[in-house]
Protein backbone atom coordinates (compact mmCIF):
# COMPACT_ATOMS: atom_id res chain seq x y z
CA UNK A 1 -51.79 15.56 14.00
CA UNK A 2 -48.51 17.34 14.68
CA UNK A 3 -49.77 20.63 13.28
CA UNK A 4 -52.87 20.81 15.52
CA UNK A 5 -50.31 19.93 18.39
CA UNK A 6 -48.52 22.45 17.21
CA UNK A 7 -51.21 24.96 17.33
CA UNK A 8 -52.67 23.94 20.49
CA UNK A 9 -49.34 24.46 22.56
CA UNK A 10 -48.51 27.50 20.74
CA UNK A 11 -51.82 29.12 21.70
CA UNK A 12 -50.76 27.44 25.45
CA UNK A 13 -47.63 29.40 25.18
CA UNK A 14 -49.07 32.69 23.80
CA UNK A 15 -51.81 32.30 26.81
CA UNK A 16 -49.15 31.95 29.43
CA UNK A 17 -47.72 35.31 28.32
CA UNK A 18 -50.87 37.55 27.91
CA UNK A 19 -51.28 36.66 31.37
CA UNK A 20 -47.79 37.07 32.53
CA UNK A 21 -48.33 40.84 31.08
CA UNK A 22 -51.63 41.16 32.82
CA UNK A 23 -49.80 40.10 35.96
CA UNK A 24 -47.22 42.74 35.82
CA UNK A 25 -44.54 40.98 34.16
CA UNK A 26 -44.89 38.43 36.82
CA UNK A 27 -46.07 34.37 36.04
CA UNK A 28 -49.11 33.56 38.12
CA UNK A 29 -49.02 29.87 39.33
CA UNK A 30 -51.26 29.28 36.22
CA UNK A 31 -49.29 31.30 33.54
CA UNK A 32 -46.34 29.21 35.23
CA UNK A 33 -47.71 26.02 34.39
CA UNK A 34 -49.43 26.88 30.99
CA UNK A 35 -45.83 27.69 30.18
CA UNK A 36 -44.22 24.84 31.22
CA UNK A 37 -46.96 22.48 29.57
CA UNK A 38 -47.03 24.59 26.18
CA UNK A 39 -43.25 24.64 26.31
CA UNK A 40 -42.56 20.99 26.73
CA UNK A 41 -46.09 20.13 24.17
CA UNK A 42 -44.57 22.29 21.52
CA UNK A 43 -41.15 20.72 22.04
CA UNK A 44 -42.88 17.01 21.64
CA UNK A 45 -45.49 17.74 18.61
CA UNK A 46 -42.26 19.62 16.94
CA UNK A 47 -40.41 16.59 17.03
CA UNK A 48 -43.53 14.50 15.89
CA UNK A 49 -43.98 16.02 12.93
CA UNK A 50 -40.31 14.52 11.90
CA UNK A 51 -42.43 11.08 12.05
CA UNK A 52 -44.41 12.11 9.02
CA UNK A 53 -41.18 12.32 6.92
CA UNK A 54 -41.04 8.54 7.15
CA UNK A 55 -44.55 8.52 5.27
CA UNK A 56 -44.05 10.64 2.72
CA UNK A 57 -42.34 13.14 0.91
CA UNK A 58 -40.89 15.92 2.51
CA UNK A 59 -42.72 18.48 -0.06
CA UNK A 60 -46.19 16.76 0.59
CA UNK A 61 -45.50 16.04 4.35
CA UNK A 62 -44.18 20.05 4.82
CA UNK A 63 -47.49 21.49 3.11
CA UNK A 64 -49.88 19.21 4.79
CA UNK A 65 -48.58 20.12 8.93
CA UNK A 66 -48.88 24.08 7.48
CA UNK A 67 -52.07 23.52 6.44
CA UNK A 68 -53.07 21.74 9.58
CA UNK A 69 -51.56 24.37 11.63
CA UNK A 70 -53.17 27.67 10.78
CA UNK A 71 -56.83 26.29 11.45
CA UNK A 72 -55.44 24.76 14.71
CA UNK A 73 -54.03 28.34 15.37
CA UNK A 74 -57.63 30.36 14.67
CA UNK A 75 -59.47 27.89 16.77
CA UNK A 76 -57.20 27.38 19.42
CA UNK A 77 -56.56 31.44 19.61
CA UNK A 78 -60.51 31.60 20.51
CA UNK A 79 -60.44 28.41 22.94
CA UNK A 80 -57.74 30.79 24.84
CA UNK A 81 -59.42 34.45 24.02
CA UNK A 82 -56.56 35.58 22.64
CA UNK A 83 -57.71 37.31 19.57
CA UNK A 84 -61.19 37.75 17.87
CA UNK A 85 -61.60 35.59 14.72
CA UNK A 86 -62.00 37.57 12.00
CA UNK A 87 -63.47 37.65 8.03
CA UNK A 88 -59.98 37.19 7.15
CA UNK A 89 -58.96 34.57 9.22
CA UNK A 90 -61.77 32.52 7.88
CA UNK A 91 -60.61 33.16 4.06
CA UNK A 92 -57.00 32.81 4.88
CA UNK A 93 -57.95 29.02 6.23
CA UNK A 94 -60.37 28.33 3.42
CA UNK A 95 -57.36 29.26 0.76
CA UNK A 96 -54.69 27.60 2.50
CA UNK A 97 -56.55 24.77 3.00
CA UNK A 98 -57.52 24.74 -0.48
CA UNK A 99 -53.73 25.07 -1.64
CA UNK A 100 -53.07 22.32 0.44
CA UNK A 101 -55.86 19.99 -1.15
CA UNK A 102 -54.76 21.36 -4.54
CA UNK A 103 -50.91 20.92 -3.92
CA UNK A 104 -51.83 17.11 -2.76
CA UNK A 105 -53.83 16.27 -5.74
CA UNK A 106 -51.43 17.68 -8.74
CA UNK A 107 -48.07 17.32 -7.06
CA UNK A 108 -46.74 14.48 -8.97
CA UNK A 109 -44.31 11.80 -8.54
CA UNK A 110 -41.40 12.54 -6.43
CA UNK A 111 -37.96 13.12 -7.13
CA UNK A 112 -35.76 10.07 -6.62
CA UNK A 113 -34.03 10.09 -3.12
CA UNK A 114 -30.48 12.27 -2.49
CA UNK A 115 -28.16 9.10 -1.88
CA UNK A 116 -25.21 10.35 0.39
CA UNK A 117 -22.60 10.46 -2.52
CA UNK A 118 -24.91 13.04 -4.67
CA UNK A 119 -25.47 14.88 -0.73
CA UNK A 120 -21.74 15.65 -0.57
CA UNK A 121 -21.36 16.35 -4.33
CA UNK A 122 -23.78 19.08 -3.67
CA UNK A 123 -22.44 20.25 -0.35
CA UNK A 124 -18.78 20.45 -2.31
CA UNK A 125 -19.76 22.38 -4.89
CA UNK A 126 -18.82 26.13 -5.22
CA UNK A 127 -22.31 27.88 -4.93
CA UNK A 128 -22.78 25.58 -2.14
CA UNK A 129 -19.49 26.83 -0.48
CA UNK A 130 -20.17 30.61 -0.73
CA UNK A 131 -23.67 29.87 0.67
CA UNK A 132 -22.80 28.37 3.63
CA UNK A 133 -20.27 31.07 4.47
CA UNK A 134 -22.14 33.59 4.08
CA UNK A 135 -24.81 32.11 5.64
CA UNK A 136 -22.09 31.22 8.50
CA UNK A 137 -20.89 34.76 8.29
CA UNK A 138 -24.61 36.30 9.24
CA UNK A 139 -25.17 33.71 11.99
CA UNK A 140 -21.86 35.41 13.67
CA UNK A 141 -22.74 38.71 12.92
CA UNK A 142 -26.15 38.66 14.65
């Protein structure tokens, strides 16, 4: 459900601003509003999809809103005339739809929970370390 939320205020969003463009870089009352509505909706189905985490695991719960999402994005882009739906669109869906199926069938039992003692053993270690400030390093540099 989140990823077709998702989708639908994305499309909102991307709707708002092809007509903010058309409108000389200016919102119309209606781009205004489609922007405020697709800006709040995708805030809200964003932090929906967290729910799903309670279900299930992350790895099945992560592969499943993707999958929902780029469908929700090719129908909802036509809904708002924002692009043509092309041949490719309609095999990129069927295949990541049929990963998705295929990744929730043969994805096995999974991994035993991180308790908070192995979390910090992980986050002390020395790879972890470097990788965090150099991942701290490019966030300053940007």
């Amino acid at each position: 459900m989140a990823g077709i939320g998702v989708g639908f205020f994305g499309c909102l969003l991307s709707s708002a601003d092809k007509q903010r463009k058309l409108n000389g870089g200016q919102h119309s009352a209606t781009s205004f509003w489609r922007f405020r509505i697709g800006a709040v909706g995708s805030t809200i189905f964003g932090v929906m999809s967290l729910i799903g985490l309670s279900y299930g695991p992350v790895a099945l719960v992560v592969v499943v809103r993707a999958g929902a999402t780029l469908p929700a994005n090719a129908f909802f882009s036509q809904v708002f005339d924002l692009r043509p739906l092309l041949r490719e669109d309609l095999l990129g869906m069927l295949v990541t739809l049929s990963g998705v199926v295929c990744f929730a069938i043969f994805q096995g039992k999974p991994p035993a929970e991180v308790t908070e003692t192995r979390f910090l053993y992980f986050m002390t270690s020395t790879p972890a370390i470097v990788w965090n400030a150099l991942m701290g390093l490019c966030f300053f540099l940007a």
